[in-house]
N, C-alpha and C. Protein backbone atom coordinates (compact mmCIF):
# COMPACT_ATOMS: atom_id res chain seq x y z
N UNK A 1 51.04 17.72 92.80
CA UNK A 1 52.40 18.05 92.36
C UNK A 1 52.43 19.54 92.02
N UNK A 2 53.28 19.82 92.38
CA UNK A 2 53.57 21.42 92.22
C UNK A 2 53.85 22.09 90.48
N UNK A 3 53.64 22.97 89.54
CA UNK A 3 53.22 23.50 88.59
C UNK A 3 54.75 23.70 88.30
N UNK A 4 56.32 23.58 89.17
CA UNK A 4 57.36 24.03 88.71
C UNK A 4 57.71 22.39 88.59
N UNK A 5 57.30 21.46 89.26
CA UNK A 5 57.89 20.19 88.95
C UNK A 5 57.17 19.41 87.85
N UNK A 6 55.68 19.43 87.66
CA UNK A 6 55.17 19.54 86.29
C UNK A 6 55.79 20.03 85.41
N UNK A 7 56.20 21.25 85.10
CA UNK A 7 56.86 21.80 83.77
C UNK A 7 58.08 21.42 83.75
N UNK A 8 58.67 20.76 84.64
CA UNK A 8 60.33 20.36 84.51
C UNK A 8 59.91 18.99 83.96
N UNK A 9 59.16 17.99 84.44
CA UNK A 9 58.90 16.76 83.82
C UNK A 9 58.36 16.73 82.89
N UNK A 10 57.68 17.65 82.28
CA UNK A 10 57.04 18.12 80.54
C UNK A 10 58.18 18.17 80.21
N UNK A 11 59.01 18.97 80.49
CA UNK A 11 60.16 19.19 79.49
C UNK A 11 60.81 18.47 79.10
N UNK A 12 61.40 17.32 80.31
CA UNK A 12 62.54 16.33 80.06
C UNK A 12 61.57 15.36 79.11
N UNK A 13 60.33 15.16 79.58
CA UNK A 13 59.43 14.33 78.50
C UNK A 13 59.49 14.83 77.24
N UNK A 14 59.21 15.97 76.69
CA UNK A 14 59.52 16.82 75.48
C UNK A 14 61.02 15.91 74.91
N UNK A 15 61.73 16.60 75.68
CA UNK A 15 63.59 16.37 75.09
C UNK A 15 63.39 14.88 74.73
N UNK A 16 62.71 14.30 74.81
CA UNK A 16 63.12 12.62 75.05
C UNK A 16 61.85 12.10 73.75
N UNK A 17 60.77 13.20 73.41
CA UNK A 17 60.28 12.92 72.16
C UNK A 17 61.29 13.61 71.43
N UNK A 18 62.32 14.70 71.21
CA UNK A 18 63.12 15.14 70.66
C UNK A 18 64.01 14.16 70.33
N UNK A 19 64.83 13.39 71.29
CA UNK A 19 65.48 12.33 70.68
C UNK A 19 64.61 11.65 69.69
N UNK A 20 63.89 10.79 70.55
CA UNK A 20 63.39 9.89 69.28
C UNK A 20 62.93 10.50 67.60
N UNK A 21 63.02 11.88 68.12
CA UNK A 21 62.43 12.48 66.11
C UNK A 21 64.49 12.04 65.52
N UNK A 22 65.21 12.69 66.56
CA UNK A 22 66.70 13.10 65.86
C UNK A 22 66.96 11.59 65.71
N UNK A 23 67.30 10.02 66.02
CA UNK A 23 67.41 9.20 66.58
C UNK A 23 66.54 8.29 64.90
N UNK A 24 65.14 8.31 65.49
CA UNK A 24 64.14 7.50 64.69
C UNK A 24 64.16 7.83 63.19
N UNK A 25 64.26 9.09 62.82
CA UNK A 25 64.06 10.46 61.95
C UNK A 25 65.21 10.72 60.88
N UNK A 26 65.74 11.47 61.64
CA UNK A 26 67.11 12.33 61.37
C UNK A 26 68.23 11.91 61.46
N UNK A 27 68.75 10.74 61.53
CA UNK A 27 70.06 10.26 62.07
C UNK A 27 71.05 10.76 61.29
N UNK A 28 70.04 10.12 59.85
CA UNK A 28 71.16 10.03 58.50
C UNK A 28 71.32 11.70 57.72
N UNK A 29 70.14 12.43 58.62
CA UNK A 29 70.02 13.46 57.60
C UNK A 29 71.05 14.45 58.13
N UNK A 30 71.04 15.83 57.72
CA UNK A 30 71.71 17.28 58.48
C UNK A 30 71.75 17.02 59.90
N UNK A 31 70.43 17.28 60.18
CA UNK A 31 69.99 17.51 61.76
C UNK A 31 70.64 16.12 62.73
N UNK A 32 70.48 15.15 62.08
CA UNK A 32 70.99 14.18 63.16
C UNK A 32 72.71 14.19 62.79
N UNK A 33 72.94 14.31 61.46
CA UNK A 33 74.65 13.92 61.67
C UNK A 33 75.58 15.45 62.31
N UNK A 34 74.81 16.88 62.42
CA UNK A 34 75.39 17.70 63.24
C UNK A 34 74.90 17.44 64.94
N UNK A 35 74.03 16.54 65.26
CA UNK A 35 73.75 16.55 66.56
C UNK A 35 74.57 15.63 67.23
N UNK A 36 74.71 14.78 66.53
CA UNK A 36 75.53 13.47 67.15
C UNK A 36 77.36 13.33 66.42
N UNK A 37 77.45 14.49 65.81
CA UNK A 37 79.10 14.58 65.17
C UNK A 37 79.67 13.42 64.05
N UNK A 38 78.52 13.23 63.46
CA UNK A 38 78.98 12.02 62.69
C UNK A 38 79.20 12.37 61.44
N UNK A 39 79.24 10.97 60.44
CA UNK A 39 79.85 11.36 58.99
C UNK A 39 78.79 10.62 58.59
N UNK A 40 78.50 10.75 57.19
CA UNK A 40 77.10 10.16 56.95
C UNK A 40 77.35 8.62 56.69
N UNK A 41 78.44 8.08 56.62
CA UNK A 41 78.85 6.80 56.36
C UNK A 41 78.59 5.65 57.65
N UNK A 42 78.89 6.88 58.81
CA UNK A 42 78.84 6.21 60.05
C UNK A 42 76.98 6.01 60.43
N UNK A 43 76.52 7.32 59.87
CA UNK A 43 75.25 6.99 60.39
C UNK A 43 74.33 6.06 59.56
N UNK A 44 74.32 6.10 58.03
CA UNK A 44 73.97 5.30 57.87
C UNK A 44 74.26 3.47 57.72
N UNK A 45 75.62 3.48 58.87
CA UNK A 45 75.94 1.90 59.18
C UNK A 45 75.21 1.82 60.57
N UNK A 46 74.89 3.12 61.20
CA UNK A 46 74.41 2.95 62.44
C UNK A 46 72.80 3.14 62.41
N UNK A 47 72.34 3.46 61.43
CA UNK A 47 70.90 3.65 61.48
C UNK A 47 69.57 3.02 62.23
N UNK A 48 69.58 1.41 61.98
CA UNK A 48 69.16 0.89 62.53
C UNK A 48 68.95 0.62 64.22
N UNK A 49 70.56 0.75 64.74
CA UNK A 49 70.54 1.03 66.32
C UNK A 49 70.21 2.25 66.65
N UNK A 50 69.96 3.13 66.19
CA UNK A 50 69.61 4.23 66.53
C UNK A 50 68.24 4.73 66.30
N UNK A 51 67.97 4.26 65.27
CA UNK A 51 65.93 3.50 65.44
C UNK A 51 65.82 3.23 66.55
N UNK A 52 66.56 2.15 67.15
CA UNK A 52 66.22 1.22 68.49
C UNK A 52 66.07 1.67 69.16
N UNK A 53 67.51 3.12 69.59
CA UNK A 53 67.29 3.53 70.82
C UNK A 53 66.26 4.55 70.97
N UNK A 54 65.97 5.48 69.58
CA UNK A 54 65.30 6.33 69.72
C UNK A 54 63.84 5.76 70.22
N UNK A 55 63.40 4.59 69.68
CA UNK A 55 62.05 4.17 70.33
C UNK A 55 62.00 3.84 71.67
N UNK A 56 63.37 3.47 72.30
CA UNK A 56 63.40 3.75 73.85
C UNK A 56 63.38 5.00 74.51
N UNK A 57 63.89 5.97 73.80
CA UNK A 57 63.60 7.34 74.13
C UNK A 57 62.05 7.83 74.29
N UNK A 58 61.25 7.28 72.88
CA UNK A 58 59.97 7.53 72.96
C UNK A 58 59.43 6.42 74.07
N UNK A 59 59.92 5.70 74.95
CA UNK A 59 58.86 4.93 75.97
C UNK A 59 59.34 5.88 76.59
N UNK A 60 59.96 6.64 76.89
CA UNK A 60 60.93 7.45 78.35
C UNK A 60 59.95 8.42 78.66
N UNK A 61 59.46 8.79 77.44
CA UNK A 61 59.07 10.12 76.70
C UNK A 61 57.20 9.59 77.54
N UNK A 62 56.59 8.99 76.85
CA UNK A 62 55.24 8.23 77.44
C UNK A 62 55.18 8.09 78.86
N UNK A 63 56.29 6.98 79.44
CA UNK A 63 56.04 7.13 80.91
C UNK A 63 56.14 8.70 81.26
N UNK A 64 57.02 9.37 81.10
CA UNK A 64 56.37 10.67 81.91
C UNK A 64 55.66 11.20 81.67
N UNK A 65 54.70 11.15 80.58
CA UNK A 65 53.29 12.01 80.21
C UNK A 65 52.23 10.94 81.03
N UNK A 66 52.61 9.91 81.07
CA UNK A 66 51.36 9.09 81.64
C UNK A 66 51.19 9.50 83.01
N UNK A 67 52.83 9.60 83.90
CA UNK A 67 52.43 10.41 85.33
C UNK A 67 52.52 11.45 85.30
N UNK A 68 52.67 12.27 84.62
CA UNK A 68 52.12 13.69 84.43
C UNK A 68 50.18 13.46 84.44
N UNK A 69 49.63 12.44 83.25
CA UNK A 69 48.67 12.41 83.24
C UNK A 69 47.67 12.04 84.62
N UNK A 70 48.50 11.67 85.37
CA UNK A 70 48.19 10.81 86.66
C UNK A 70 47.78 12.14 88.00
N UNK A 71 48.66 12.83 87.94
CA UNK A 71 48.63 14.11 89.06
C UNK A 71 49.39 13.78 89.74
N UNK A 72 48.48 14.11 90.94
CA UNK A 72 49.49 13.72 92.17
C UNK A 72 49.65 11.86 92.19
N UNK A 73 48.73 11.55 91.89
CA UNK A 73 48.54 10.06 92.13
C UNK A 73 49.91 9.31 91.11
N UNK A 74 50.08 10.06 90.27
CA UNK A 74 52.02 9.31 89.40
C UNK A 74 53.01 9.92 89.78
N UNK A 75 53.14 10.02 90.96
CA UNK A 75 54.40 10.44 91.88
C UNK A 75 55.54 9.42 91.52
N UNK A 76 54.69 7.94 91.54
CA UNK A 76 55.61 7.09 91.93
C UNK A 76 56.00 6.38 90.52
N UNK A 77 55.04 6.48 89.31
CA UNK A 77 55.10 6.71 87.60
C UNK A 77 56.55 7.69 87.42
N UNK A 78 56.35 9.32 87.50
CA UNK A 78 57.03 10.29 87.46
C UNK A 78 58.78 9.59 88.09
N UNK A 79 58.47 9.20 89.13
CA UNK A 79 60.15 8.85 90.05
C UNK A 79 60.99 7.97 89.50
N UNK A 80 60.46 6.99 88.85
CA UNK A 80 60.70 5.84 88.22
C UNK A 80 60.88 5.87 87.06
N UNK A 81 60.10 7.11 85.69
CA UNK A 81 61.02 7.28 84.84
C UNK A 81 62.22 8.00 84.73
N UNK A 82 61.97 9.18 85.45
CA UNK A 82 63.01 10.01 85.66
C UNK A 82 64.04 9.14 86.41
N UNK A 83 64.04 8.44 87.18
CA UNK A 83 65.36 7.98 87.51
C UNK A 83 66.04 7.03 86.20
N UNK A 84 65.11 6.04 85.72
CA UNK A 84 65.72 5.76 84.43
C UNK A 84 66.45 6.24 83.43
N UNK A 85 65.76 7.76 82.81
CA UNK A 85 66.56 8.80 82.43
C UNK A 85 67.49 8.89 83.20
N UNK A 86 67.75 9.47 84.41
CA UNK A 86 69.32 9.43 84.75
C UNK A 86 70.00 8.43 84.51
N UNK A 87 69.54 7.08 84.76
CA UNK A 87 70.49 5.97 84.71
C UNK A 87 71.15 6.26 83.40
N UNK A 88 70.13 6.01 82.20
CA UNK A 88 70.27 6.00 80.75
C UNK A 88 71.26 7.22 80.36
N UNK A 89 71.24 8.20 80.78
CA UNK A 89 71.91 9.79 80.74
C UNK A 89 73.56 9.39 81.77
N UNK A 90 73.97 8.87 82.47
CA UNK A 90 75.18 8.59 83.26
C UNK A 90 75.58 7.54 82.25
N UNK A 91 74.74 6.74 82.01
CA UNK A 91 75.46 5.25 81.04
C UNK A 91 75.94 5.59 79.91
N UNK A 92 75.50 6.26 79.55
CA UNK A 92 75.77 7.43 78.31
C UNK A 92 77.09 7.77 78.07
N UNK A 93 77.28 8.90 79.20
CA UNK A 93 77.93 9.62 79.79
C UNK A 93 79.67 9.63 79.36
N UNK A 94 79.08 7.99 80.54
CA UNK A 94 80.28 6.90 80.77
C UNK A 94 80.90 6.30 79.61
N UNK A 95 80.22 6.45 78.46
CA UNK A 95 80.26 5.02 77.76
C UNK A 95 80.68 5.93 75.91
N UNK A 96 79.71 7.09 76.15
CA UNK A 96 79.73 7.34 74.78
C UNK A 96 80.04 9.04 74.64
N UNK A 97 79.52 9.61 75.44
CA UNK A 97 79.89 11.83 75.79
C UNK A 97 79.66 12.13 76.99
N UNK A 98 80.19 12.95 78.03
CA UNK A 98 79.98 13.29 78.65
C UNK A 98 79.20 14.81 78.35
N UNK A 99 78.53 14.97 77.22
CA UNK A 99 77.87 16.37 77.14
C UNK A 99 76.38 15.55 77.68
N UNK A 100 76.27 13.77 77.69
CA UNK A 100 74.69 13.23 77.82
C UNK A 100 74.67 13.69 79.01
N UNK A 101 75.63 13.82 79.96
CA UNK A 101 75.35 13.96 81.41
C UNK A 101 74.09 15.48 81.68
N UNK A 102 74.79 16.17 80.67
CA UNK A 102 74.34 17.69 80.80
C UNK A 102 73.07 18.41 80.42
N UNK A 103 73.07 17.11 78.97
CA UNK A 103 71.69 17.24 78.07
C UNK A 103 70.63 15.93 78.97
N UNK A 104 70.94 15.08 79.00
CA UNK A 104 69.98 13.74 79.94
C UNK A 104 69.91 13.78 81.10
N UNK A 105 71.03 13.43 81.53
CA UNK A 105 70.87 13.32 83.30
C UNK A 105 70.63 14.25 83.76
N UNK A 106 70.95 15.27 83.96
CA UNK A 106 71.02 16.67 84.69
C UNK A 106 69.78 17.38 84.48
N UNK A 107 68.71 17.71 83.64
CA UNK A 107 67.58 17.75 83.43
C UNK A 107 66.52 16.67 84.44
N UNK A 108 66.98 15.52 84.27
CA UNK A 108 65.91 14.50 84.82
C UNK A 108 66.18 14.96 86.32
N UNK A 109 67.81 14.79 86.95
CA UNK A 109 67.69 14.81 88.51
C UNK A 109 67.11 16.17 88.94
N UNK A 110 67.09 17.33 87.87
CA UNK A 110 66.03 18.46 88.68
C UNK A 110 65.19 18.08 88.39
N UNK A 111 64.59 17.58 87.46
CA UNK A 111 63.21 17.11 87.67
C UNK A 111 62.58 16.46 88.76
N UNK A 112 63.56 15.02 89.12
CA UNK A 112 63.45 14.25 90.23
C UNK A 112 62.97 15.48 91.77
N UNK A 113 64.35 15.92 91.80
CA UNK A 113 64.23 16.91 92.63
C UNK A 113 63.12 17.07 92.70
N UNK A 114 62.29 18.37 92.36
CA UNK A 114 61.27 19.05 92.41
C UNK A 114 59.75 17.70 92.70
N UNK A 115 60.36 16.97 91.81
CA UNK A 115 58.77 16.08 92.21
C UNK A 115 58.54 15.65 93.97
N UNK A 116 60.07 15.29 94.31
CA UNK A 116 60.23 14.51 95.81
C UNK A 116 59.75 15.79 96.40
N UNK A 117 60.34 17.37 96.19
CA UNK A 117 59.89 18.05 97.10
C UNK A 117 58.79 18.61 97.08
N UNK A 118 57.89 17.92 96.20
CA UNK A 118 56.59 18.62 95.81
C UNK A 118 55.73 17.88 96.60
């Protein structure tokens, strides 16, 4: 795998341990109620689902270090989370901001990118 599609799939892996700190972490505090626009009333009624998802963030986050850890041989590790991330980043999108498209999806499909053409 090429050293520019490596560092794009570090990264989106990075962002996606980033959720889970803001998510798992921070929901209720500063950092999570200016990231996600909330009031602290809302986050701490929402706290718990947002535990949830953030620990799905942190599997998102694992599968791509594991095919990162893999080389060339987690091509097919690497394709398969990153497309998840997009899914998860459009469902988003659709459903809850369209800024996820910009911060989730759009990160992962260059990522995607670069791995297929690597």
């Amino acid at each position: 795998m090429s050293t520019v599609a490596a560092i794009a799939v570090g990264l989106v892996a990075l962002l996606h341990v980033y959720f889970l700190v803001l998510e798992m972490f921070l929901w209720d505090k500063p950092a999570g109620l200016k990231a996600f626009g909330q009031t602290l009333d809302a986050a701490q009624a929402s706290k718990v689902l947002a535990a949830n998802q953030g620990l799905y963030n942190g599997f998102l986050a694992a599968g791509l270090f594991w095919g990162l850890g893999l080389g060339a041989a987690g091509t097919s590790v690497k394709v398969f989370f990153l497309g998840c991330v997009i899914v998860a980043g459009v469902f988003g999108a659709a459903t809850t901001s369209r800024k996820i498209l910009f911060v989730q999806a759009l990160p992962a499909a260059i990522a995607l990118v670069l791995v297929l053409l690597s």
